[in-house]
N, C-alpha and C. Protein backbone atom coordinates (compact mmCIF):
# COMPACT_ATOMS: atom_id res chain seq x y z
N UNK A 1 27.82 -41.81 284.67
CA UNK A 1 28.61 -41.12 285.65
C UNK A 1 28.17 -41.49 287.07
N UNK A 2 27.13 -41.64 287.08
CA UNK A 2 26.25 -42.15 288.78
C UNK A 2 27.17 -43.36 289.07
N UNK A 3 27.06 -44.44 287.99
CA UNK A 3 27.57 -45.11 288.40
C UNK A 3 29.15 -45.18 288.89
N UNK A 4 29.98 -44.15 288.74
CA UNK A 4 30.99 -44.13 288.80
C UNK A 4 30.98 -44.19 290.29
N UNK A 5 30.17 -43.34 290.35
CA UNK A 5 30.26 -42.90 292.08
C UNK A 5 29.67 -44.25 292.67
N UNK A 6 29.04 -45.14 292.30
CA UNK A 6 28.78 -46.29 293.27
C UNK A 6 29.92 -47.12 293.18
N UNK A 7 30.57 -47.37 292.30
CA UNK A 7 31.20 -48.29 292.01
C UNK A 7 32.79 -47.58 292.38
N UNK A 8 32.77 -46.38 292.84
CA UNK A 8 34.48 -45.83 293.32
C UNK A 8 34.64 -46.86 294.67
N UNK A 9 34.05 -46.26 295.69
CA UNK A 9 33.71 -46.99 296.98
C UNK A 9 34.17 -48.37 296.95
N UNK A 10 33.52 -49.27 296.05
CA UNK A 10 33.81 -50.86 296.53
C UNK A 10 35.24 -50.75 295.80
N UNK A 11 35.51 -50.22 295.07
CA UNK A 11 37.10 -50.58 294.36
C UNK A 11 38.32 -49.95 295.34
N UNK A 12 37.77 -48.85 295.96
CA UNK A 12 38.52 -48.22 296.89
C UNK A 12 38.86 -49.56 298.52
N UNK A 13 37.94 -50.35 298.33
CA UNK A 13 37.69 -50.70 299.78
C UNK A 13 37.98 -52.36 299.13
N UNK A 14 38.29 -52.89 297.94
CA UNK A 14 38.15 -53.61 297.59
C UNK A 14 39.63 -54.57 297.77
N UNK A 15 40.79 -53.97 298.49
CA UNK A 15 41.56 -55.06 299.12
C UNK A 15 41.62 -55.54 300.11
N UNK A 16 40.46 -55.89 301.01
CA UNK A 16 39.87 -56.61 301.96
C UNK A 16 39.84 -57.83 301.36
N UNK A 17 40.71 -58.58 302.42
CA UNK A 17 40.29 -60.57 301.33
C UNK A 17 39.26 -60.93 302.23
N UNK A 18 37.78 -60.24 301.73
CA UNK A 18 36.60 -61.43 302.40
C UNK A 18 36.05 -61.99 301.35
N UNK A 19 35.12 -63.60 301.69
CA UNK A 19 34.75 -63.83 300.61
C UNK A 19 33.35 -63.80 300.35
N UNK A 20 32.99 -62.68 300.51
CA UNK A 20 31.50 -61.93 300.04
C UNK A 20 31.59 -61.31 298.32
N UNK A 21 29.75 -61.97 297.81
CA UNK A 21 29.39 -61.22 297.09
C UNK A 21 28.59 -60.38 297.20
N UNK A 22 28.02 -59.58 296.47
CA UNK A 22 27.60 -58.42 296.49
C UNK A 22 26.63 -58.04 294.68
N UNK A 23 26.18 -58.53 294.56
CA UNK A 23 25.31 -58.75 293.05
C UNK A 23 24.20 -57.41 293.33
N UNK A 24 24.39 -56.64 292.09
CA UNK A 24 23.29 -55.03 292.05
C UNK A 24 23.09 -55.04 290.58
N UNK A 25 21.61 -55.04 290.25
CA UNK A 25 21.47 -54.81 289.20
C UNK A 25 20.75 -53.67 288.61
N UNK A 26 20.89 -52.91 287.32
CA UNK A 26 20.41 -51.02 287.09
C UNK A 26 19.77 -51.38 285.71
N UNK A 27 19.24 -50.96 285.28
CA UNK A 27 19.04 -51.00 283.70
C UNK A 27 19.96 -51.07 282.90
N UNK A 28 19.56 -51.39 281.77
CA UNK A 28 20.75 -51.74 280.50
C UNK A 28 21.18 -50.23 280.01
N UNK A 29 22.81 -50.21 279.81
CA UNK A 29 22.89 -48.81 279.47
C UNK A 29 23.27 -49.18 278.05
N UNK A 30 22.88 -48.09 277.25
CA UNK A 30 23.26 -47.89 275.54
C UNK A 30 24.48 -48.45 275.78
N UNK A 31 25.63 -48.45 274.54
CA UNK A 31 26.75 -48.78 274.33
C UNK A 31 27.14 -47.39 274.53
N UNK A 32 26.74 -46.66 273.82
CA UNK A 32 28.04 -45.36 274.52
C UNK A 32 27.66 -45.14 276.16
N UNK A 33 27.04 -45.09 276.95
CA UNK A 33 26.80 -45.40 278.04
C UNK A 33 27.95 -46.18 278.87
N UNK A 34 27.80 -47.41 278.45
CA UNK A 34 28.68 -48.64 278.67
C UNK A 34 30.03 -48.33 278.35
N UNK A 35 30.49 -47.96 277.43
CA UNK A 35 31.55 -47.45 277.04
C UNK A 35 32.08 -46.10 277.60
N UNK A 36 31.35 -45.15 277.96
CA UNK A 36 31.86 -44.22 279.33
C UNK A 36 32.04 -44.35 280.59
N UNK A 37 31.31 -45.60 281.01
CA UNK A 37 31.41 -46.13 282.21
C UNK A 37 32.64 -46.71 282.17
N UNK A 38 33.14 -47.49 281.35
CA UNK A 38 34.00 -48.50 281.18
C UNK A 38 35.67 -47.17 281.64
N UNK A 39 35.37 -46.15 280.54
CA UNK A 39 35.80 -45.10 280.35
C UNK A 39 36.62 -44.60 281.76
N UNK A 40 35.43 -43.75 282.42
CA UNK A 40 35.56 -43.49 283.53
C UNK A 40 36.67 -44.04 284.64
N UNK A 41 35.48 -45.64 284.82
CA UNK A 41 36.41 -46.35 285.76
C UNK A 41 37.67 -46.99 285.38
N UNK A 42 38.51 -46.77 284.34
CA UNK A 42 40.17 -46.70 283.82
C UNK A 42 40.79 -45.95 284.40
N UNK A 43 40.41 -44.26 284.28
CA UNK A 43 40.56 -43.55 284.62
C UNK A 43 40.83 -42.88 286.09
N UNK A 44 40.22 -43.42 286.52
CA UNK A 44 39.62 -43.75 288.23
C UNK A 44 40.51 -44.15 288.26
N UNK A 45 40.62 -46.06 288.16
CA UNK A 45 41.72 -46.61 288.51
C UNK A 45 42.95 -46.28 288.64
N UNK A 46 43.83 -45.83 287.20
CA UNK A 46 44.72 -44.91 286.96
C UNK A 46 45.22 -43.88 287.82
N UNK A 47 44.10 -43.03 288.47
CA UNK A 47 44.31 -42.34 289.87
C UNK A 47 44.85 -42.31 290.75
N UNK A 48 44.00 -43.98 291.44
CA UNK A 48 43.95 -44.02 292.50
C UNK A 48 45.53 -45.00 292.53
N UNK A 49 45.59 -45.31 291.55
CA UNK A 49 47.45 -46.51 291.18
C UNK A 49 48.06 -45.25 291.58
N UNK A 50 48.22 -43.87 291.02
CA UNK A 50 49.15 -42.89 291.15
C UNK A 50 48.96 -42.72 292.57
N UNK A 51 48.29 -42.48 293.48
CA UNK A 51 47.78 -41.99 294.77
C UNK A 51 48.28 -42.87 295.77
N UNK A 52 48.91 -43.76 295.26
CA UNK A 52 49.62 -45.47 296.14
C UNK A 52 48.15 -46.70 296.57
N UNK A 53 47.12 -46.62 295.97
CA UNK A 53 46.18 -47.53 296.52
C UNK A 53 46.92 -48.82 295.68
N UNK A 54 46.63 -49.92 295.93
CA UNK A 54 47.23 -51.23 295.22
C UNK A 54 47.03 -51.36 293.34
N UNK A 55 47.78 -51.64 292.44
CA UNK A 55 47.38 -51.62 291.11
C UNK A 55 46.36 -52.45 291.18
N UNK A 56 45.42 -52.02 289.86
CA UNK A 56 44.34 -53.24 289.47
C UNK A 56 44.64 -52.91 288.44
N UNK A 57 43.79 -54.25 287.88
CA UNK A 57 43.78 -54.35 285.97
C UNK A 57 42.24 -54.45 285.65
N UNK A 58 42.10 -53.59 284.32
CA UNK A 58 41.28 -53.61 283.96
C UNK A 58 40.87 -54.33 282.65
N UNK A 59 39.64 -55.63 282.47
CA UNK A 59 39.98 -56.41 281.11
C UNK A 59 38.49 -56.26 280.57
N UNK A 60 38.56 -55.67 279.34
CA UNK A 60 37.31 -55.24 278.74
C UNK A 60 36.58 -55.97 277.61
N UNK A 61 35.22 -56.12 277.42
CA UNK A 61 35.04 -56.60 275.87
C UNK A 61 34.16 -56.00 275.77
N UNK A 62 32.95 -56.41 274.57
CA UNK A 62 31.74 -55.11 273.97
C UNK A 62 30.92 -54.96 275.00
N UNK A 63 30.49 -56.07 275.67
CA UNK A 63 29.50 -56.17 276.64
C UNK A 63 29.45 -56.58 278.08
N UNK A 64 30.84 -56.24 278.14
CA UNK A 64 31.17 -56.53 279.99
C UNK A 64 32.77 -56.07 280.02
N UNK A 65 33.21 -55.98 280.97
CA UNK A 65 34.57 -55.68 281.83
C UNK A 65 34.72 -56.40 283.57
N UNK A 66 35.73 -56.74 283.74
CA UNK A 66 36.16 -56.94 284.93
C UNK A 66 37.53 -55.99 285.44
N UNK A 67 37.55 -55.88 286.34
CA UNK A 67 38.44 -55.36 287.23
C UNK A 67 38.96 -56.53 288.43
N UNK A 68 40.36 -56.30 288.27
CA UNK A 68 40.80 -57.21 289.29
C UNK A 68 42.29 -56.45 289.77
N UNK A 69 42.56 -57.30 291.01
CA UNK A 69 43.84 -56.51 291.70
C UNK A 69 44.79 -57.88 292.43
N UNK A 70 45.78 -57.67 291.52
CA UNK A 70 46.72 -58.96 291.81
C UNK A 70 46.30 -60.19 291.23
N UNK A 71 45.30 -60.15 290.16
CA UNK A 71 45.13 -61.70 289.80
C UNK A 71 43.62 -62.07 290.19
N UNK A 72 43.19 -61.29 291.09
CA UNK A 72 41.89 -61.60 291.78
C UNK A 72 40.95 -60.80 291.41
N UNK A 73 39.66 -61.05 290.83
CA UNK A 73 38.88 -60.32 290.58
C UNK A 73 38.14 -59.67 291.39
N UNK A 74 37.91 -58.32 291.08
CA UNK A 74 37.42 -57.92 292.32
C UNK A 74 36.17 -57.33 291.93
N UNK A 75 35.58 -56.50 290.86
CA UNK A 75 34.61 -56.37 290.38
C UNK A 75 34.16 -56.91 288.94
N UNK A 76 32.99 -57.30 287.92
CA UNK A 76 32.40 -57.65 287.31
C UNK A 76 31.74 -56.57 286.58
N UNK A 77 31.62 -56.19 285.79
CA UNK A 77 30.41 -55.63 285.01
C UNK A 77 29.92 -56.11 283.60
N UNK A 78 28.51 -56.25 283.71
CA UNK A 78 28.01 -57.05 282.72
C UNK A 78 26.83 -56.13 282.41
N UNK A 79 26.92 -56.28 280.66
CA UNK A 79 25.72 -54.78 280.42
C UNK A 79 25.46 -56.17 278.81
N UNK A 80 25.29 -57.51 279.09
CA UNK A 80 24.63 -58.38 278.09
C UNK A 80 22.98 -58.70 278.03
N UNK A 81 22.56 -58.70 279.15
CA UNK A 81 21.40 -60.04 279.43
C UNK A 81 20.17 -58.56 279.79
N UNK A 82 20.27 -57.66 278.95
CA UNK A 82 19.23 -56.86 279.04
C UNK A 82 18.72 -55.68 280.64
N UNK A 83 19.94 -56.59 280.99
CA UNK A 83 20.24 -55.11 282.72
C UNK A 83 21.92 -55.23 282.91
N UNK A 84 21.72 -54.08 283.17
CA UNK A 84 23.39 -53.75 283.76
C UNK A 84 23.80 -54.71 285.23
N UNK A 85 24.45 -55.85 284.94
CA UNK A 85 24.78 -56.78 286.40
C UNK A 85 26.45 -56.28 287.02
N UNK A 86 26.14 -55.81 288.34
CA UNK A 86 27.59 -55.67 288.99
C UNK A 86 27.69 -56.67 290.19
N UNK A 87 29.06 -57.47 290.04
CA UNK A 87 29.28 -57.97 290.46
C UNK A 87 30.58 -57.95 291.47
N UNK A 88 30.48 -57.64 292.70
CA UNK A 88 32.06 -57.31 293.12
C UNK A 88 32.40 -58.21 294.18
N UNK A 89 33.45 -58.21 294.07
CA UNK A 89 33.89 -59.46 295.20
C UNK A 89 34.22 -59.15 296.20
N UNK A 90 34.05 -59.25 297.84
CA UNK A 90 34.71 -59.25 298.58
C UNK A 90 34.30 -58.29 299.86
N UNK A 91 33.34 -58.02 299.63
CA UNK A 91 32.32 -57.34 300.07
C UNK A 91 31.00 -57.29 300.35
């Protein structure tokens, strides 16, 4: 859930076309962990689409997800290589 709250912010602010990264890495979370996070930020998204912010898509597998808006990726999450890696673009 913490992470929800770090990761609202850059998705909120995340149709700025700069071309900054931004790499943060947390500990490895369990799979249900990972899978509420994943959870969450759908949800979020879903929101903030109703609220008029720009659509994004969300594309998931066991051990990572990306988020992107229009084709462009805009955040990364990777919970493989033994730490949780976020990766967001544009910022």
């Amino acid at each position: 859930m913490l992470m929800v709250l770090a990761l609202g912010p850059l998705v909120a602010r995340s149709h700025r076309p700069e071309a900054r990264i931004n790499i943060t890495t947390y500990r490895e979370f369990s799979d249900l962990e990972f899978l509420q996070l994943q959870e969450d930020l759908r949800v979020r998204l879903q929101r903030e689409s109703v609220a008029g912010m720009p659509a994004f898509n969300m594309v998931s597998a066991a051990t990572h997800f990306e988020i992107h808006q229009g084709g462009t990726p805009v955040i990364l999450v990777d919970n493989s290589a033994g730490r949780l890696l976020v990766i967001a673009f544009g910022e």
